[in-house]
PDB file of N, CA and C in Angstrom:
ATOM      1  N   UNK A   1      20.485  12.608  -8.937  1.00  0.00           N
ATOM      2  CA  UNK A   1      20.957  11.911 -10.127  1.00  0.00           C
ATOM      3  C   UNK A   1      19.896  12.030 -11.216  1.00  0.00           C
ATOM      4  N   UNK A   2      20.256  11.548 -12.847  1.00  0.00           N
ATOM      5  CA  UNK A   2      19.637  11.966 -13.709  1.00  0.00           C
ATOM      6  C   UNK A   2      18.642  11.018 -13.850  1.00  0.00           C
ATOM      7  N   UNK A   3      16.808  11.253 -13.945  1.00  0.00           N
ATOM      8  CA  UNK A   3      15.995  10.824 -13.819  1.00  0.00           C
ATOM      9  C   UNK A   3      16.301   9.073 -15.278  1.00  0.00           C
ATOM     10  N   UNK A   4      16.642  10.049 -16.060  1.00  0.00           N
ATOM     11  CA  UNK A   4      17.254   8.716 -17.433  1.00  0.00           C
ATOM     12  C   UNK A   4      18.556   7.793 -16.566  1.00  0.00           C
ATOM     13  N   UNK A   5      19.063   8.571 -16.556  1.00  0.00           N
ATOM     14  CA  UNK A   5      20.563   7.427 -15.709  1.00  0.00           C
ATOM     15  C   UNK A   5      20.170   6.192 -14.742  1.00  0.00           C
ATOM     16  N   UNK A   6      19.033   6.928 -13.942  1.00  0.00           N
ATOM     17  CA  UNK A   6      18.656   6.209 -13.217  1.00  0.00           C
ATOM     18  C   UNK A   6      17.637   5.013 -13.857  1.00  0.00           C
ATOM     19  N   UNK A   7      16.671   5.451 -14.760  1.00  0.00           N
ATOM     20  CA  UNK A   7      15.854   4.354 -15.374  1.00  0.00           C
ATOM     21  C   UNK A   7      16.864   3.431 -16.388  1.00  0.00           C
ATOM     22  N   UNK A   8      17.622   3.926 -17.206  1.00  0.00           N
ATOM     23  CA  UNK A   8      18.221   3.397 -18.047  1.00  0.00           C
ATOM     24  C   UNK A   8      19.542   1.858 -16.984  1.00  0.00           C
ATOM     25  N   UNK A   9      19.957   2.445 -15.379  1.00  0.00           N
ATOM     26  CA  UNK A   9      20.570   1.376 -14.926  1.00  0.00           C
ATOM     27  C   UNK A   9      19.660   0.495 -14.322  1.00  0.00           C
ATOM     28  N   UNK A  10      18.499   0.741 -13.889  1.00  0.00           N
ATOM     29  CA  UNK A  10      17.662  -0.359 -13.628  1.00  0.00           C
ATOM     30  C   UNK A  10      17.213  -1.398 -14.734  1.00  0.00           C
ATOM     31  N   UNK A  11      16.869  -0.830 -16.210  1.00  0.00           N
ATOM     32  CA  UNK A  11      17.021  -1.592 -17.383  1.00  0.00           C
ATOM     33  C   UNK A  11      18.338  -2.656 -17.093  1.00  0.00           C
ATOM     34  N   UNK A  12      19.323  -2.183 -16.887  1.00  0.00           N
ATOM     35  CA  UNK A  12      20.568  -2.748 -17.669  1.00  0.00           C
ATOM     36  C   UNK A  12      20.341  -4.020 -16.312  1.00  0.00           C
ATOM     37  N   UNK A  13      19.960  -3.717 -14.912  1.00  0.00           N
ATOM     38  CA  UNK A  13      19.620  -4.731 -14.362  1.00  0.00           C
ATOM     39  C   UNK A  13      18.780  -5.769 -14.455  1.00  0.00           C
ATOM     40  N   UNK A  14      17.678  -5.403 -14.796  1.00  0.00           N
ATOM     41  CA  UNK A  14      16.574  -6.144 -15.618  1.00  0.00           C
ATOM     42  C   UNK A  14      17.069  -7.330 -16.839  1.00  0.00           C
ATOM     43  N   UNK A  15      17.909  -6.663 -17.590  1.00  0.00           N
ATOM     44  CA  UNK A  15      18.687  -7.479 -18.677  1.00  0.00           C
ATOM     45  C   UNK A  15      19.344  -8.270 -18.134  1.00  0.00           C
ATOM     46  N   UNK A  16      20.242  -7.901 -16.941  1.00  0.00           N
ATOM     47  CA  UNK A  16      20.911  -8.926 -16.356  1.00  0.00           C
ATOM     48  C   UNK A  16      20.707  -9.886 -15.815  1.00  0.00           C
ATOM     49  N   UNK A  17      19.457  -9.923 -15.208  1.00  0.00           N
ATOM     50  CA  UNK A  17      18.648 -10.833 -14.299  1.00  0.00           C
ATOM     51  C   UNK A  17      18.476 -11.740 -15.699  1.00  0.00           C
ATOM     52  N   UNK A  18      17.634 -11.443 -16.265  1.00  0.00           N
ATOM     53  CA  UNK A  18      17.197 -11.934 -17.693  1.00  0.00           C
ATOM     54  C   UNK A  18      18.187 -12.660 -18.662  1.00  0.00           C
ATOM     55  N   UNK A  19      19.262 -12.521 -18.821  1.00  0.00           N
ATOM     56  CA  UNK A  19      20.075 -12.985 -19.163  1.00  0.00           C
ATOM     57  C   UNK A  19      20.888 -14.273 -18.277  1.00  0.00           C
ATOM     58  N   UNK A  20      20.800 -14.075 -16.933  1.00  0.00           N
ATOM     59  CA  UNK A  20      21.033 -14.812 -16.089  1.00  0.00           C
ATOM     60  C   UNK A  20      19.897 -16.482 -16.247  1.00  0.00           C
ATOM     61  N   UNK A  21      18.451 -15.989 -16.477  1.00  0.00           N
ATOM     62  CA  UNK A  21      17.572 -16.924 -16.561  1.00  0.00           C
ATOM     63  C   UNK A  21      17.787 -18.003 -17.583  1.00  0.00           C
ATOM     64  N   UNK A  22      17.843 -16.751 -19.162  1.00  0.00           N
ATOM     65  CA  UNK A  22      18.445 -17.820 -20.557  1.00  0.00           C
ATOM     66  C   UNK A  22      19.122 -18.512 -20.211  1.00  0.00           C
ATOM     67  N   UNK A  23      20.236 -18.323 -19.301  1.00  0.00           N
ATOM     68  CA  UNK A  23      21.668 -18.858 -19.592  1.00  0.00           C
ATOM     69  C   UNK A  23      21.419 -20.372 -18.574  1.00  0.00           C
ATOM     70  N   UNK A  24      20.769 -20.085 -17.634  1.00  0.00           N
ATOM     71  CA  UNK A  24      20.046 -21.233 -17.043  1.00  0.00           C
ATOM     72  C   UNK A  24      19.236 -22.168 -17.725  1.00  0.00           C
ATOM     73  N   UNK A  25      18.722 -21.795 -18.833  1.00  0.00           N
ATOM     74  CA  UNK A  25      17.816 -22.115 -19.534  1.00  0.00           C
ATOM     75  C   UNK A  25      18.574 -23.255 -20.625  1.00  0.00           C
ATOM     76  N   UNK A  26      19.981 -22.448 -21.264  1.00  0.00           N
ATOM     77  CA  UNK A  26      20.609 -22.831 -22.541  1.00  0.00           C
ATOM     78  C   UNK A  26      21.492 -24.119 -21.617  1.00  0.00           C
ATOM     79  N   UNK A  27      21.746 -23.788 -20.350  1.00  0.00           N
ATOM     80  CA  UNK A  27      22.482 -24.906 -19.493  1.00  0.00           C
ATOM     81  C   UNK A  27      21.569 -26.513 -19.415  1.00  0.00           C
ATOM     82  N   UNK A  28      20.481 -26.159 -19.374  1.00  0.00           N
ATOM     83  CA  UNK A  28      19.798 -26.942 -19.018  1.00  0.00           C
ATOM     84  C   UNK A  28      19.579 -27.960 -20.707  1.00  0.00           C
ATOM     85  N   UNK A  29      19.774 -27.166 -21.307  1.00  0.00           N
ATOM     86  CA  UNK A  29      18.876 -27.732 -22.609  1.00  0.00           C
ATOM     87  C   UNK A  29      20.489 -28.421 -23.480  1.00  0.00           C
ATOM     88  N   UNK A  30      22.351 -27.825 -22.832  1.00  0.00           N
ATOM     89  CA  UNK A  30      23.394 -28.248 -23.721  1.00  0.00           C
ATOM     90  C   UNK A  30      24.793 -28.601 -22.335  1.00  0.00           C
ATOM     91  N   UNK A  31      23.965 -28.317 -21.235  1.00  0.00           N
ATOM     92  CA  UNK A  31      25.045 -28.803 -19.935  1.00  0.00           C
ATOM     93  C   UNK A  31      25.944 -28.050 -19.826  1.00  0.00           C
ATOM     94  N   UNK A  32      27.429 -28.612 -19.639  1.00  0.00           N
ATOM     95  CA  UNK A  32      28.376 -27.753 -19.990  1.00  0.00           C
ATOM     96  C   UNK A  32      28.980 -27.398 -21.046  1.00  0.00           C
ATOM     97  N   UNK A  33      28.723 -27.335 -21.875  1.00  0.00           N
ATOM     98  CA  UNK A  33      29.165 -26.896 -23.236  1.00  0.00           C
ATOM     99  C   UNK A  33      28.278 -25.329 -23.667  1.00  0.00           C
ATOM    100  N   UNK A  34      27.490 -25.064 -22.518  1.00  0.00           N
ATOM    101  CA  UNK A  34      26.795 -23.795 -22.590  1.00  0.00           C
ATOM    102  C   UNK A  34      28.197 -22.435 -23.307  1.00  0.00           C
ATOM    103  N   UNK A  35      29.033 -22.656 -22.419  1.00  0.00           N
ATOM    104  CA  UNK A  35      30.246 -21.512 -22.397  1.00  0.00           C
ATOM    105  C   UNK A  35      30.344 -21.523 -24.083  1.00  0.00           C
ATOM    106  N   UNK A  36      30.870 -22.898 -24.204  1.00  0.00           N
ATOM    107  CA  UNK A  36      31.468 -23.252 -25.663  1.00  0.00           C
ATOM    108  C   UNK A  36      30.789 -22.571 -26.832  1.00  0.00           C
ATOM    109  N   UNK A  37      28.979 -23.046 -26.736  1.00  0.00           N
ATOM    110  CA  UNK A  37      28.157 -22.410 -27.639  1.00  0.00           C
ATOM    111  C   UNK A  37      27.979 -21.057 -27.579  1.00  0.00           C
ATOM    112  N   UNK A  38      27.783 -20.393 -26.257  1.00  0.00           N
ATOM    113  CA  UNK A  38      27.967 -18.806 -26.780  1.00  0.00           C
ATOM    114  C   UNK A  38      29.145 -18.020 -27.209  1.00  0.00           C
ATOM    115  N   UNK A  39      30.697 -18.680 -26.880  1.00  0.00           N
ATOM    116  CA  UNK A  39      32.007 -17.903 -27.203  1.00  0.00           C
ATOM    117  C   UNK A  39      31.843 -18.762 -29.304  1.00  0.00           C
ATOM    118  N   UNK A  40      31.438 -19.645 -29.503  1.00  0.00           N
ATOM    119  CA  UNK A  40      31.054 -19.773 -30.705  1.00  0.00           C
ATOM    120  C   UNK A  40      30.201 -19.123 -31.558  1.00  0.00           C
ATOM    121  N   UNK A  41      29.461 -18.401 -31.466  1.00  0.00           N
ATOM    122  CA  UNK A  41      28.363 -18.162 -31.590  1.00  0.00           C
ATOM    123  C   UNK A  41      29.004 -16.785 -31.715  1.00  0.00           C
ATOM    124  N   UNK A  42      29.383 -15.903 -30.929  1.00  0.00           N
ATOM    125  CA  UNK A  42      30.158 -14.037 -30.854  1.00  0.00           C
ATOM    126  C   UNK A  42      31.059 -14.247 -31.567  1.00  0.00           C
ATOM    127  N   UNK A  43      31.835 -15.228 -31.904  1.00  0.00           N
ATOM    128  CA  UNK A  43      32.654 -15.549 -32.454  1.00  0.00           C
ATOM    129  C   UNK A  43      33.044 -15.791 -34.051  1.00  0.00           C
ATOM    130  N   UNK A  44      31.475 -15.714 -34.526  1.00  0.00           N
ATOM    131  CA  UNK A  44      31.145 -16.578 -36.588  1.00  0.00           C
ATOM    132  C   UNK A  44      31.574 -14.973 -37.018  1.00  0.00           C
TER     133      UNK A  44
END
């Protein structure tokens, strides 16, 4: 497999993990209304 394909999907895992953390993060700091604020937010 392609030496980029391969670095570039471990990135996209990395992001994911990472994104997983924020979102733990934004939960913690607005509860459940987390969903609400980011479909608001993609949404302006």
């Amino acid at each position: 497999m392609d030496k980029q394909a391969l670095e570039l999907a471990k990135r996209i895992i990395e992001l994911d993990l990472e994104r997983d953390a924020m979102f733990e993060q934004l939960i913690a700091l607005v509860g459940n209304r987390a969903d609400e604020l980011l479909r608001f937010l993609q949404n302006r």
